[in-house]
Structures are given as structure tokens and as C-alpha cells.
PDB file of N, CA and C in Angstrom:
ATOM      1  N   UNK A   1     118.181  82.106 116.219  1.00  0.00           N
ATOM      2  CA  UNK A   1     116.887  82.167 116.879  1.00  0.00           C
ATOM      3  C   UNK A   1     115.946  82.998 116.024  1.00  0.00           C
ATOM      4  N   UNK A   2     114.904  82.500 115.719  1.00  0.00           N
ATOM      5  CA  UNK A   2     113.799  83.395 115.327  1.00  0.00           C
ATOM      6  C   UNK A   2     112.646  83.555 116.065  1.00  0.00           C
ATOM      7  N   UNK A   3     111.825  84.843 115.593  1.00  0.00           N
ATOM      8  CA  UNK A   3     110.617  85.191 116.499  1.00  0.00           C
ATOM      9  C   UNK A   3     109.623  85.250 115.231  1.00  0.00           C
ATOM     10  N   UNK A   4     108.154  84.836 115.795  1.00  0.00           N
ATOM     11  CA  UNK A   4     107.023  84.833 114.343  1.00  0.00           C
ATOM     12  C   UNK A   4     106.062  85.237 115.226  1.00  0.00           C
ATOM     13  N   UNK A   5     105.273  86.162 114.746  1.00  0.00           N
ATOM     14  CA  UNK A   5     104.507  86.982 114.846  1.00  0.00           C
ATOM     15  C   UNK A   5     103.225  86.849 114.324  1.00  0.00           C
ATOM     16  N   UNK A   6     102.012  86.251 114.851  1.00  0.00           N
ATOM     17  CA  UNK A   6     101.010  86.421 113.997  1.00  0.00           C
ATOM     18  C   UNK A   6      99.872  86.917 114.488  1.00  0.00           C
ATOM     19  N   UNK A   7      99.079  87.171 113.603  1.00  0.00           N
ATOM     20  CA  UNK A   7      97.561  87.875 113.788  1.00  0.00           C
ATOM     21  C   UNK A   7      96.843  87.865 113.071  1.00  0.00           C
ATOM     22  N   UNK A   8      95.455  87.374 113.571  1.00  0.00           N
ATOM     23  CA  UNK A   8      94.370  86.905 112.421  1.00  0.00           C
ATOM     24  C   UNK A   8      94.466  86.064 111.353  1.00  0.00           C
ATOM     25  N   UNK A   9      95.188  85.357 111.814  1.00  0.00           N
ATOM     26  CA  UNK A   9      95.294  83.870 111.195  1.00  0.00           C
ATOM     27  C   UNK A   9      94.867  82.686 111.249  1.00  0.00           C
ATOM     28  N   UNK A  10      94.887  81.541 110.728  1.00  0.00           N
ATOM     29  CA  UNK A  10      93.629  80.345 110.597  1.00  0.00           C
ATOM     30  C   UNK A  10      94.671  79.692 112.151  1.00  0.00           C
ATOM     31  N   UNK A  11      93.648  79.396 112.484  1.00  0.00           N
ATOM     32  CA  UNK A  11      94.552  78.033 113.908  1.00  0.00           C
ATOM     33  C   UNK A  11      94.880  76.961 113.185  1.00  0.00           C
ATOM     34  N   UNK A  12      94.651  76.821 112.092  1.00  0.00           N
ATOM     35  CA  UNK A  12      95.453  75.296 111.355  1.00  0.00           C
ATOM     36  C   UNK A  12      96.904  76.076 111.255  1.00  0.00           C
ATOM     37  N   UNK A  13      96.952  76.990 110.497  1.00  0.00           N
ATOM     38  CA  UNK A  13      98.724  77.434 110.596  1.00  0.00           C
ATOM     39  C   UNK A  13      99.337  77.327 112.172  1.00  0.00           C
ATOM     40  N   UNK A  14      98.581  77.994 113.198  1.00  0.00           N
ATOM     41  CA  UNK A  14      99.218  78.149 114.021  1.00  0.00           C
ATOM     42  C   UNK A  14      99.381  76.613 114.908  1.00  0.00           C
ATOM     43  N   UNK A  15      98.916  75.463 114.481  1.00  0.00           N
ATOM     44  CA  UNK A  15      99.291  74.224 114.873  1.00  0.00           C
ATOM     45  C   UNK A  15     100.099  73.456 114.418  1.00  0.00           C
ATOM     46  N   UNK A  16     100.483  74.141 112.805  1.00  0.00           N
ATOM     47  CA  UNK A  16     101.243  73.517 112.438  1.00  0.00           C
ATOM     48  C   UNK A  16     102.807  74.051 112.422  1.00  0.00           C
ATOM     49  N   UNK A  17     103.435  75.377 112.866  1.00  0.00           N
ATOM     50  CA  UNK A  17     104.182  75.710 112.986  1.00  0.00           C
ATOM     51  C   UNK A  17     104.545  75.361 114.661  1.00  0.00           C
ATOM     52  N   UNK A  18     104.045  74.861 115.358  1.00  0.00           N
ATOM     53  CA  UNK A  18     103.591  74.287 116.567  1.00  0.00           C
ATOM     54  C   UNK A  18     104.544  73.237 116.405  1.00  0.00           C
ATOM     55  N   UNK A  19     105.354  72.542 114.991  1.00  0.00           N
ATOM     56  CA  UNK A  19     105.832  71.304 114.882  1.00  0.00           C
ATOM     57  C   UNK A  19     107.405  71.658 115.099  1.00  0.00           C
ATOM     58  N   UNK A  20     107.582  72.652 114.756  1.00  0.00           N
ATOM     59  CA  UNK A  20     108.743  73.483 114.407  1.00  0.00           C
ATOM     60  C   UNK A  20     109.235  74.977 116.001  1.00  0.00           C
ATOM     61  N   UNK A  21     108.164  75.646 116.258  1.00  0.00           N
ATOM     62  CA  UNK A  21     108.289  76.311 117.172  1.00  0.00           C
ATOM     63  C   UNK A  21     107.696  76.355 118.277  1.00  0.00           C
ATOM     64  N   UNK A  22     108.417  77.289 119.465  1.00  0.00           N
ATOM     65  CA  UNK A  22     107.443  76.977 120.512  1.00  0.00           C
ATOM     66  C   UNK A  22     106.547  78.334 120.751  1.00  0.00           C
ATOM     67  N   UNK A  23     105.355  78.010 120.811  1.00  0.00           N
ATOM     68  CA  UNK A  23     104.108  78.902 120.953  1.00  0.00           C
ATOM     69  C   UNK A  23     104.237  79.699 122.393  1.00  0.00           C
ATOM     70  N   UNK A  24     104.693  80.576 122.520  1.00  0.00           N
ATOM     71  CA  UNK A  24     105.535  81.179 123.990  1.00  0.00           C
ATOM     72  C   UNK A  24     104.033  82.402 124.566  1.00  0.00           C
ATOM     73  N   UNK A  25     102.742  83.023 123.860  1.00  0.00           N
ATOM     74  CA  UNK A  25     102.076  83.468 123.724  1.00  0.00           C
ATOM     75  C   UNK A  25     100.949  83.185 122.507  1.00  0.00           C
ATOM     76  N   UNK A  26      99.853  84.012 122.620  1.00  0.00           N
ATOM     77  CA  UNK A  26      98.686  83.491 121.747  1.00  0.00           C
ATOM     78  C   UNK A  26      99.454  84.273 120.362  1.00  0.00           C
ATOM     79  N   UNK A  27      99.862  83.736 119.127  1.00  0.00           N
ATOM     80  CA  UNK A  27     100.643  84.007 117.945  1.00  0.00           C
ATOM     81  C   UNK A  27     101.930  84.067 118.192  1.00  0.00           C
ATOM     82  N   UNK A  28     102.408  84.381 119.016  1.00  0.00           N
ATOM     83  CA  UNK A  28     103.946  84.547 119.316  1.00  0.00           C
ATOM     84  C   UNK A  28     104.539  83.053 119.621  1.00  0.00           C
ATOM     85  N   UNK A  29     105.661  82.825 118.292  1.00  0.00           N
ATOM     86  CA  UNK A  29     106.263  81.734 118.090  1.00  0.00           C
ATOM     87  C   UNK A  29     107.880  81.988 118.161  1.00  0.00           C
ATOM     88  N   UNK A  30     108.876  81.169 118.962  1.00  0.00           N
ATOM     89  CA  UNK A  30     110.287  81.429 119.144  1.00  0.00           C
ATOM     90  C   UNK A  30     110.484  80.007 118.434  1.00  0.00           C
ATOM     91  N   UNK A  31     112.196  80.327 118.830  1.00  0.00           N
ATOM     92  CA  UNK A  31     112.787  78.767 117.644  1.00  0.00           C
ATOM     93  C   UNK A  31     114.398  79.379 117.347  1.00  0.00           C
ATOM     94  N   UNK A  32     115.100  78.099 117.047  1.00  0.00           N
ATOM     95  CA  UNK A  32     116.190  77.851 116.978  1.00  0.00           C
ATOM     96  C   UNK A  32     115.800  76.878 115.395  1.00  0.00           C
ATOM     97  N   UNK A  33     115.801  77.751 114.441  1.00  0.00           N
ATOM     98  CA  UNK A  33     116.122  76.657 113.325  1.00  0.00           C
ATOM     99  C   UNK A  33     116.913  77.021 112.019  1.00  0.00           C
ATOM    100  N   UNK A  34     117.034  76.322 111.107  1.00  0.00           N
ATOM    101  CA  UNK A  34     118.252  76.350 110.074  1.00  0.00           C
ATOM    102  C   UNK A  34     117.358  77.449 109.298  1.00  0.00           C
ATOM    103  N   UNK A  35     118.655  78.262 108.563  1.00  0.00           N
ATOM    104  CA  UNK A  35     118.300  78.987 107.610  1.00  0.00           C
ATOM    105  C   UNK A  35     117.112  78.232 106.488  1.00  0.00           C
ATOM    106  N   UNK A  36     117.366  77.376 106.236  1.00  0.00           N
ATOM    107  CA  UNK A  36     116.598  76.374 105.256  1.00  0.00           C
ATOM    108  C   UNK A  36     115.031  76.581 105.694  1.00  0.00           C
ATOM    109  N   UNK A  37     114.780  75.987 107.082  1.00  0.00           N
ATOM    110  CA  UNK A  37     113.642  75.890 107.528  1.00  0.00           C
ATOM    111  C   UNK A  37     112.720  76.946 108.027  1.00  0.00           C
ATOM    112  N   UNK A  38     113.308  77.723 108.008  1.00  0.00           N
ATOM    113  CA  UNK A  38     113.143  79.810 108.576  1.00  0.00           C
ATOM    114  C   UNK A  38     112.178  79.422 106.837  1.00  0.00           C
ATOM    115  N   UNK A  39     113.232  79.523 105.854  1.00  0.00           N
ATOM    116  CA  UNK A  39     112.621  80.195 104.605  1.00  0.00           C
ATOM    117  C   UNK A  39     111.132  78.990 104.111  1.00  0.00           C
ATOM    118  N   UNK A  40     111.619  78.053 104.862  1.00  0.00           N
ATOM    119  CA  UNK A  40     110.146  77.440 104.402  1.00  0.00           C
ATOM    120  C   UNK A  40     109.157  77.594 104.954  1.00  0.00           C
ATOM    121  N   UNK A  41     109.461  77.993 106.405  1.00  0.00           N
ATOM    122  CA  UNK A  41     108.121  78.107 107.742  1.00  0.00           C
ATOM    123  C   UNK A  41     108.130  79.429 106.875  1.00  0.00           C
ATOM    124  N   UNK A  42     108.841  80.388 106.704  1.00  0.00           N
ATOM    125  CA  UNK A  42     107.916  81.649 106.066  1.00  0.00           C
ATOM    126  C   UNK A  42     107.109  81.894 104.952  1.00  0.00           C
ATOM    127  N   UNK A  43     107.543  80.653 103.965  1.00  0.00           N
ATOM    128  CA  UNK A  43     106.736  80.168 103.130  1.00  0.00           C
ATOM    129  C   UNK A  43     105.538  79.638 103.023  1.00  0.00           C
ATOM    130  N   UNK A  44     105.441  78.794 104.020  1.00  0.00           N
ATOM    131  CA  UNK A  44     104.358  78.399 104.592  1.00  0.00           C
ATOM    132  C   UNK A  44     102.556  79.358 105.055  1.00  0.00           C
ATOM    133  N   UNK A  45     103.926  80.247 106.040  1.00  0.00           N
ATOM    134  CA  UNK A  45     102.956  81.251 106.464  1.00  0.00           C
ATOM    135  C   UNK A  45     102.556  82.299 105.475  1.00  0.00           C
ATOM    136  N   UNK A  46     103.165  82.443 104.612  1.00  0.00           N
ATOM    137  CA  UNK A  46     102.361  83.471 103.050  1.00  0.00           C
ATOM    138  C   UNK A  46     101.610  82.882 102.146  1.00  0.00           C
ATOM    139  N   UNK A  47     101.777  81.696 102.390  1.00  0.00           N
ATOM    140  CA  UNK A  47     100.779  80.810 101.275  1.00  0.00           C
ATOM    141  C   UNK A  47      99.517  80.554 102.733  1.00  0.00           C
ATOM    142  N   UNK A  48      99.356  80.494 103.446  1.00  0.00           N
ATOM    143  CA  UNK A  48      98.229  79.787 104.750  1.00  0.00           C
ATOM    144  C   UNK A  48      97.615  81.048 105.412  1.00  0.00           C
ATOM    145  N   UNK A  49      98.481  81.853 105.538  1.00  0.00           N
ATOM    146  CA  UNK A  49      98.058  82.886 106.246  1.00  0.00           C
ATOM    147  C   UNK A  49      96.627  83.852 105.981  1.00  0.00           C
ATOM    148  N   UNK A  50      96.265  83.710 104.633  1.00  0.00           N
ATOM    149  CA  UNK A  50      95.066  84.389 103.901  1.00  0.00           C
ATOM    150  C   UNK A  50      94.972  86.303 104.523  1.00  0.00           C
ATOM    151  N   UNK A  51      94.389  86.732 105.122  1.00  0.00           N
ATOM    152  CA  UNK A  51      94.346  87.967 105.042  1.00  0.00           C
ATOM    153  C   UNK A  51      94.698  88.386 106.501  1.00  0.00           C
ATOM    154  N   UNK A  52      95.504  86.939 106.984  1.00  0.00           N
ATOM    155  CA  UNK A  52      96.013  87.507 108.591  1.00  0.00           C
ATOM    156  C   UNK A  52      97.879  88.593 108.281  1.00  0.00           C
ATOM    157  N   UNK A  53      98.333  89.040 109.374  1.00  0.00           N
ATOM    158  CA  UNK A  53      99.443  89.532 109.214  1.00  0.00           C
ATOM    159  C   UNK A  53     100.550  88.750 109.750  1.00  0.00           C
ATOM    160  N   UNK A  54     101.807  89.078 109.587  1.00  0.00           N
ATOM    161  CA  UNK A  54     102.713  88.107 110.044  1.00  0.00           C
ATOM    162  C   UNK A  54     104.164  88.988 110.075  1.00  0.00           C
ATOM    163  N   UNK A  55     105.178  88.991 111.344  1.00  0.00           N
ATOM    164  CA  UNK A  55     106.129  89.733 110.629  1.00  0.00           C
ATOM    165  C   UNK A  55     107.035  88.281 111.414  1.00  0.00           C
ATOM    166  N   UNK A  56     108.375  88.137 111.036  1.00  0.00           N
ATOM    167  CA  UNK A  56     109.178  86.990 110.918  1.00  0.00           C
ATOM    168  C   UNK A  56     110.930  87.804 111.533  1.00  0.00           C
ATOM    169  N   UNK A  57     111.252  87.513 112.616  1.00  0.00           N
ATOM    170  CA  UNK A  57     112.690  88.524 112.952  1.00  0.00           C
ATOM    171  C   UNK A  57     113.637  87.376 113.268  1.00  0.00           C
ATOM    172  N   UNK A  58     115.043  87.607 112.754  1.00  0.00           N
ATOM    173  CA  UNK A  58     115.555  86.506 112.806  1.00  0.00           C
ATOM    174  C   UNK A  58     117.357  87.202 113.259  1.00  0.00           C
ATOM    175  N   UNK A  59     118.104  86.602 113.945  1.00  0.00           N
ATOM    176  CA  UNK A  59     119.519  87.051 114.201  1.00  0.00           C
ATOM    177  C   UNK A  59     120.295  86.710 112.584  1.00  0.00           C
ATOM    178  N   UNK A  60     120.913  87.621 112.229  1.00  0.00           N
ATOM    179  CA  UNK A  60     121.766  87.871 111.192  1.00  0.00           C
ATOM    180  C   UNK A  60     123.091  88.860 111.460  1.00  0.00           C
ATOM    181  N   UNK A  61     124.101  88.567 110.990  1.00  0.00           N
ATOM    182  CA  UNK A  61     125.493  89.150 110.803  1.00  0.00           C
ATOM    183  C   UNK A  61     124.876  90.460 110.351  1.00  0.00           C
ATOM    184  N   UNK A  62     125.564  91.857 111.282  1.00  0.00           N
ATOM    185  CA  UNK A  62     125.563  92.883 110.194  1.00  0.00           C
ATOM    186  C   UNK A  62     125.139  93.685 111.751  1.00  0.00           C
ATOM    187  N   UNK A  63     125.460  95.219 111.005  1.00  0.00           N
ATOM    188  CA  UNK A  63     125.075  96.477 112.339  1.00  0.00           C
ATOM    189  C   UNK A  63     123.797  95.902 113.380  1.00  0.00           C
ATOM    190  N   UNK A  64     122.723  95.785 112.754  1.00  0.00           N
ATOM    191  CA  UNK A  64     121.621  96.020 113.951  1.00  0.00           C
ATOM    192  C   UNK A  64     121.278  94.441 114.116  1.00  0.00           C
ATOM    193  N   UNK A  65     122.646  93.341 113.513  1.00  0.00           N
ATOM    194  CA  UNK A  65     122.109  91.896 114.542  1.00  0.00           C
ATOM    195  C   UNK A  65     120.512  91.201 113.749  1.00  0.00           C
ATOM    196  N   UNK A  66     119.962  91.746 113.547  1.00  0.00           N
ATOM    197  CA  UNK A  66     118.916  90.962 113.043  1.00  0.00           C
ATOM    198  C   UNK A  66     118.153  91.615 111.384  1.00  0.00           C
ATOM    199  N   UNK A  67     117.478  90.472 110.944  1.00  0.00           N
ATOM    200  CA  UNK A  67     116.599  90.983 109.824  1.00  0.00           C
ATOM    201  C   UNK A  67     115.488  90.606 109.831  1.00  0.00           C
ATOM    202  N   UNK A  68     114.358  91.009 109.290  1.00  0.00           N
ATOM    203  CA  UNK A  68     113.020  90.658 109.274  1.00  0.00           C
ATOM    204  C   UNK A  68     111.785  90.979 107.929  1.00  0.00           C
ATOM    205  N   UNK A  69     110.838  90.280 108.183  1.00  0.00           N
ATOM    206  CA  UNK A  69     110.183  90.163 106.695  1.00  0.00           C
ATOM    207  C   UNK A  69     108.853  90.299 107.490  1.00  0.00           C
ATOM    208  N   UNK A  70     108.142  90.536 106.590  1.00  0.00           N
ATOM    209  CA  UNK A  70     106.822  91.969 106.801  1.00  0.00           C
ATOM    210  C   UNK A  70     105.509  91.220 106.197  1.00  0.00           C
ATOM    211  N   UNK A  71     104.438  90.618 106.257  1.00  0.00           N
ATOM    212  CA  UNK A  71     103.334  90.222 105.712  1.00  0.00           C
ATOM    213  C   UNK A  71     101.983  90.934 105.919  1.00  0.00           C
ATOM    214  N   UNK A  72     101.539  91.637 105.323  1.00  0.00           N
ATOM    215  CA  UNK A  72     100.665  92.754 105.487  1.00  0.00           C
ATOM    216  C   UNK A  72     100.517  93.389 106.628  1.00  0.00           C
ATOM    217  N   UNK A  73     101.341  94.287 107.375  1.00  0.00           N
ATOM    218  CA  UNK A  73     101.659  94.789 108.191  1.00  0.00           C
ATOM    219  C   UNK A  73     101.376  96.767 108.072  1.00  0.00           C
ATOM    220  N   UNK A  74     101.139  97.182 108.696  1.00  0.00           N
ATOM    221  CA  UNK A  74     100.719  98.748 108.613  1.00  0.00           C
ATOM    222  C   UNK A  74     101.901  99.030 108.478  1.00  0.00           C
ATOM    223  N   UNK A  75     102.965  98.817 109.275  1.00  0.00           N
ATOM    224  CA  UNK A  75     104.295  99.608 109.713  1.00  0.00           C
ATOM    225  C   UNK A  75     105.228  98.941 108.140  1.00  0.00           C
ATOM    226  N   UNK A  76     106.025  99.549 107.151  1.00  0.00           N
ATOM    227  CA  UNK A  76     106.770  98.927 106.299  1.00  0.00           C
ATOM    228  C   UNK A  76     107.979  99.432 106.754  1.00  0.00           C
ATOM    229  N   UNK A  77     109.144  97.851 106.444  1.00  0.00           N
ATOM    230  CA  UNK A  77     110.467  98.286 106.589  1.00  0.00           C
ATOM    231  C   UNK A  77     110.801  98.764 105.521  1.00  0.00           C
ATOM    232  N   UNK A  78     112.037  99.750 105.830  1.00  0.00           N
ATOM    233  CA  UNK A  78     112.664 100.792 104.990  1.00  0.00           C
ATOM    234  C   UNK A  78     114.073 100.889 104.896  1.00  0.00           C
ATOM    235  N   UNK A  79     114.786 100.579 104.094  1.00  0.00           N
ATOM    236  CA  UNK A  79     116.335 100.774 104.645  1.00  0.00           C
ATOM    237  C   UNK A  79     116.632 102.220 104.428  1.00  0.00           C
ATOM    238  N   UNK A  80     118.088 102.226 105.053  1.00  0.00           N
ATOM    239  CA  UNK A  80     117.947 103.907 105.070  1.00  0.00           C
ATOM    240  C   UNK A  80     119.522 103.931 105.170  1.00  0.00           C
ATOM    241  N   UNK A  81     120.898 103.847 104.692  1.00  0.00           N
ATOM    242  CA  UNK A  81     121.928 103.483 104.960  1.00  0.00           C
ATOM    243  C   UNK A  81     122.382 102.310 105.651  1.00  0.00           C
ATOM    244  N   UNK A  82     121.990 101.417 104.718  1.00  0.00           N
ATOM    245  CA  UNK A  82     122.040  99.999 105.325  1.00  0.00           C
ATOM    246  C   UNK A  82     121.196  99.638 106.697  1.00  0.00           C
ATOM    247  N   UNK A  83     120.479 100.645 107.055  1.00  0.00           N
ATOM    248  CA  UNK A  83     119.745 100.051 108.691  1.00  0.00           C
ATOM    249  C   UNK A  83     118.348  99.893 108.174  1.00  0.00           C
ATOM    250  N   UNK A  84     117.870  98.865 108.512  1.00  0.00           N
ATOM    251  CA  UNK A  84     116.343  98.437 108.252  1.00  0.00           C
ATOM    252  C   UNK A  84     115.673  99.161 109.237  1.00  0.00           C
ATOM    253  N   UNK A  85     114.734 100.125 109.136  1.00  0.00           N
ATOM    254  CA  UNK A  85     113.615 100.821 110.420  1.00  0.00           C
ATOM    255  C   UNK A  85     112.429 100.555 109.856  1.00  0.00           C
ATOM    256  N   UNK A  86     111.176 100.470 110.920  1.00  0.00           N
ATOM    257  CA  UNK A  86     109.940 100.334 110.327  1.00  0.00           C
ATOM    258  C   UNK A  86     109.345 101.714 110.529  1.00  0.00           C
ATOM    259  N   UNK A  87     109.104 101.995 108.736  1.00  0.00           N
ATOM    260  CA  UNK A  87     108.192 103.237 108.282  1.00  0.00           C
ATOM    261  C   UNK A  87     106.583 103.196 108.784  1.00  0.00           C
ATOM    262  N   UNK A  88     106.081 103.965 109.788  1.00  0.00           N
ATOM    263  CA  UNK A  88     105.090 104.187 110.336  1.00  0.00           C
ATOM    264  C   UNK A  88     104.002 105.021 109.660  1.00  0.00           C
ATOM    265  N   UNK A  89     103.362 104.473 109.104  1.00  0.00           N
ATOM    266  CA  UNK A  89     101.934 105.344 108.275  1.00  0.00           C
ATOM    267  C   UNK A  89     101.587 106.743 109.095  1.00  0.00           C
ATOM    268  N   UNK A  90     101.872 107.707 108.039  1.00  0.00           N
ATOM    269  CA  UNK A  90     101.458 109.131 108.349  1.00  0.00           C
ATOM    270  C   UNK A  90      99.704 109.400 108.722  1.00  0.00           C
ATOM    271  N   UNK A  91      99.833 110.041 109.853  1.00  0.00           N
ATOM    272  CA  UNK A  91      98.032 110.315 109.608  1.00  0.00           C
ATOM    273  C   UNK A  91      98.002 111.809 109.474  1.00  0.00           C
ATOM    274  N   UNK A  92      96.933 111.644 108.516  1.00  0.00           N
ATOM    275  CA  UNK A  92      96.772 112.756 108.076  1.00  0.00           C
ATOM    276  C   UNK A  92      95.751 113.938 108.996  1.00  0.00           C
ATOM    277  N   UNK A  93      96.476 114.784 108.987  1.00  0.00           N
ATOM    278  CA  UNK A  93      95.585 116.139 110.031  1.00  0.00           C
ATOM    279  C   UNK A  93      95.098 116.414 109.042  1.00  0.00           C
ATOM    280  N   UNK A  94      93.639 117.138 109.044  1.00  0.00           N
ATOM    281  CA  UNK A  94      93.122 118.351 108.801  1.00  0.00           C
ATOM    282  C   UNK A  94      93.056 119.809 108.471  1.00  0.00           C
ATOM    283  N   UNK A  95      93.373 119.737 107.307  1.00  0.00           N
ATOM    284  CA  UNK A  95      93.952 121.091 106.806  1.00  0.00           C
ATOM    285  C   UNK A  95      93.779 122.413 107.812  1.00  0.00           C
ATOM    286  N   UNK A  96      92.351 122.141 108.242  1.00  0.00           N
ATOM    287  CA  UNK A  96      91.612 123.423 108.662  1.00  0.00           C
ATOM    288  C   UNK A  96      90.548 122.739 109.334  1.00  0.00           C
ATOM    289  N   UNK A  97      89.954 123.359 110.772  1.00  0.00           N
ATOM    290  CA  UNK A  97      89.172 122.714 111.621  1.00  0.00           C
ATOM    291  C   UNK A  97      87.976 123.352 110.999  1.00  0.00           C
ATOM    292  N   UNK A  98      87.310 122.444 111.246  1.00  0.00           N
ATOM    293  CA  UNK A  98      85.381 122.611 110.681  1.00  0.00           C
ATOM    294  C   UNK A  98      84.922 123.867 110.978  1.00  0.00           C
ATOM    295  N   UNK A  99      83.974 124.732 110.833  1.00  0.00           N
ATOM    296  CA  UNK A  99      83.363 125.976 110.482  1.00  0.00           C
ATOM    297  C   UNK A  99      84.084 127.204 110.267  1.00  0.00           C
ATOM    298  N   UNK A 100      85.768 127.057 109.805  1.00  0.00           N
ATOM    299  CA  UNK A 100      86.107 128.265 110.155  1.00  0.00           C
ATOM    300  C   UNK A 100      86.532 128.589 108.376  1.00  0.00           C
ATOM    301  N   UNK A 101      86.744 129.422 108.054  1.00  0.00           N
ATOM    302  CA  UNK A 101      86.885 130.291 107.346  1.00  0.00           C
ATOM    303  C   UNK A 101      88.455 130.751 106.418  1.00  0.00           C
ATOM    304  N   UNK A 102      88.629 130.071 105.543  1.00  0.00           N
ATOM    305  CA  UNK A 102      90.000 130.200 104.728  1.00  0.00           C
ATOM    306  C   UNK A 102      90.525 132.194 104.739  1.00  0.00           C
ATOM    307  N   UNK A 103      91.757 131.878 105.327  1.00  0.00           N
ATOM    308  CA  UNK A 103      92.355 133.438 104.389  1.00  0.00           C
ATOM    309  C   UNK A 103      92.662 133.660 106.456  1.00  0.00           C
ATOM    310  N   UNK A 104      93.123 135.611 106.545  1.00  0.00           N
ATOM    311  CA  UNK A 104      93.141 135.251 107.918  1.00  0.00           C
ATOM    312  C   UNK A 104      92.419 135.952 108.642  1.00  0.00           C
ATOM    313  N   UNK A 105      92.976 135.929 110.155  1.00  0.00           N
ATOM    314  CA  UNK A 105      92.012 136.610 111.133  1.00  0.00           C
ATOM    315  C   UNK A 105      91.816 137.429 111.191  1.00  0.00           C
ATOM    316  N   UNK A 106      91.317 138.564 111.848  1.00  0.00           N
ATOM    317  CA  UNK A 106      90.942 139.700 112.163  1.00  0.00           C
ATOM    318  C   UNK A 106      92.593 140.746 112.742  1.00  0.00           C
ATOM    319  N   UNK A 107      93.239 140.000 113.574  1.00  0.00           N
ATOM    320  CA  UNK A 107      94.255 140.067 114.444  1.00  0.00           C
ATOM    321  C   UNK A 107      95.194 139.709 113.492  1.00  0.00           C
ATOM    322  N   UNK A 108      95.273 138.679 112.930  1.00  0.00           N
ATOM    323  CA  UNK A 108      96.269 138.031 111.719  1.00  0.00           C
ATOM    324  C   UNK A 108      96.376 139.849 110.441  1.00  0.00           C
ATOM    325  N   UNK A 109      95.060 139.702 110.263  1.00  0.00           N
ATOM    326  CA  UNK A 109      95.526 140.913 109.317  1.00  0.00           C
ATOM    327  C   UNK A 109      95.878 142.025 109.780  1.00  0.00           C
ATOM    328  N   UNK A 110      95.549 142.476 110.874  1.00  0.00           N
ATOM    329  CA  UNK A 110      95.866 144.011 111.366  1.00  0.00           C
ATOM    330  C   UNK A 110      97.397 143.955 111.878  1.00  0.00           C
ATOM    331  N   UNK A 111      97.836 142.599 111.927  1.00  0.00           N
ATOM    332  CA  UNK A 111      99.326 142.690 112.404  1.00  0.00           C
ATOM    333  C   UNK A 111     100.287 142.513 110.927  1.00  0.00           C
ATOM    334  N   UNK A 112      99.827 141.966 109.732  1.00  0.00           N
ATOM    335  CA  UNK A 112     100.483 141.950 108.996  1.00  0.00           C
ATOM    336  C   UNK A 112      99.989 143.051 108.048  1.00  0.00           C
ATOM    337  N   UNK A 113      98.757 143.568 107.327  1.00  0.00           N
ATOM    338  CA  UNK A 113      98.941 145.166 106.913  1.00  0.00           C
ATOM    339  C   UNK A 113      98.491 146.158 107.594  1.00  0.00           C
ATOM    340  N   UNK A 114      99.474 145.933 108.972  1.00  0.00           N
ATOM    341  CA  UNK A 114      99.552 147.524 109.814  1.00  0.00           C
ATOM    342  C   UNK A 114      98.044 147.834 110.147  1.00  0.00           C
ATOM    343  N   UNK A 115      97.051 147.655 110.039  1.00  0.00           N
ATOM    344  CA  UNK A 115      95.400 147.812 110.941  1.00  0.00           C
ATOM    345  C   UNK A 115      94.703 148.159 109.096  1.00  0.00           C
ATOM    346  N   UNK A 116      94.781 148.513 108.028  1.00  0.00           N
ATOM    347  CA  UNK A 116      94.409 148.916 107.203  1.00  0.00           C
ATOM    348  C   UNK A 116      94.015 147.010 106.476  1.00  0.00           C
ATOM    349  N   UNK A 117      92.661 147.273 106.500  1.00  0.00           N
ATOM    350  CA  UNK A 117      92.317 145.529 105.707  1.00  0.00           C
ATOM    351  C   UNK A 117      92.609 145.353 104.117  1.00  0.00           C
ATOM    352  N   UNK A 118      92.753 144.204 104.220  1.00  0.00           N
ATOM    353  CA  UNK A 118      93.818 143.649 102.588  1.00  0.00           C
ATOM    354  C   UNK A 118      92.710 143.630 101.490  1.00  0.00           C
TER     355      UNK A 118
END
């Protein structure tokens, strides 16, 4: 069984995988098909897809049961001792909140050189 995943993609792809799977939601495609035809419908969808995303999950032998393939997607898979997880983009904090002042506090220094300023 496979699951296909899409977003922001042309509706000509998504009619034509329409031949092959069943459209169970708006991008969300299920299916029962041969290894053969998995690798061509995913073929398909990387050559058609243009700047939409796509991820592709499929049942496979092995610990976590399935594998999957990634088409411009935020989240990247990662193996990590043989287990595939999807690596989630770090956001970045803010070193230091707006108007304040590098080095330390008032309270910060009198507790670390004893009340005498550095």
C-alpha cells in the first residue's frame, strides 16, 4: 500500500495519478501497487510536480514497516541507526531581545563580584 501526498501542484498531475490511485482527500492519494509502478508514479510526480511538494510512504520489510521519499518538503528525512525520522528545521531565537544591552545586570554583577562593579 502506498500513501502520496501532495501540495501545490498542477491538477493535470493530480488527474493523472487519479488512473493509478484513489484520491481519498484534496492531494491525498492511497493505492495498492507494484514496486515497478510506485517508482514510476514517483517519477512522474518529480518531473510534473514543478515547485509543488510531495512526500510518497510506502510499506517495506524492516524495523519501522515503511519507507518514504521527500520532494521539497521543510521537514528532511534522516537516518539515525537504521531508523528513518523526519529532521524538523531549527528556528532560530534571538540572541538577545531588542533594546537591551550586552554584558550583565545590575543584580547579575553584584552577585557574581560580591557588590564591587567589574
Amino acid at each position: 500500500m502506498i500513501v502520496l501526498v501532495l501540495s501545490a501542484c498542477p491538477a493535470g498531475l493530480r488527474g493523472d495519478l487519479t488512473k493509478w490511485l484513489y484520491e481519498v482527500s484534496a492531494g491525498v492519494f492511497v493505492g495498492k501497487v507494484s514496486a515497478r509502478i510506485r517508482e514510476h508514479l514517483w517519477e512522474r510526480v518529480l518531473d510534473t510536480s514543478g515547485s509543488g511538494r510531495a512526500i510518497l510512504v510506502w510499506n517495506a520489510k524492516g524495523e519501522q514497516g515503511l519507507k518514504f521519499c521527500v520532494k521539497d518538503h521543510h521537514w528532511d528525512p534522516v537516518d539515525l541507526d537504521g531508523l528513518t525520522l523526519m529532521k524538523r528545521p531549527s528556528r532560530k531565537k534571538p540572541t538577545s531581545a531588542p533594546g537591551l544591552k550586552p554584558g550583565w545586570s545590575k543584580a547579575g554583577a553584584r552577585r557574581r563580584f560580591g557588590g564591587r562593579k567589574p
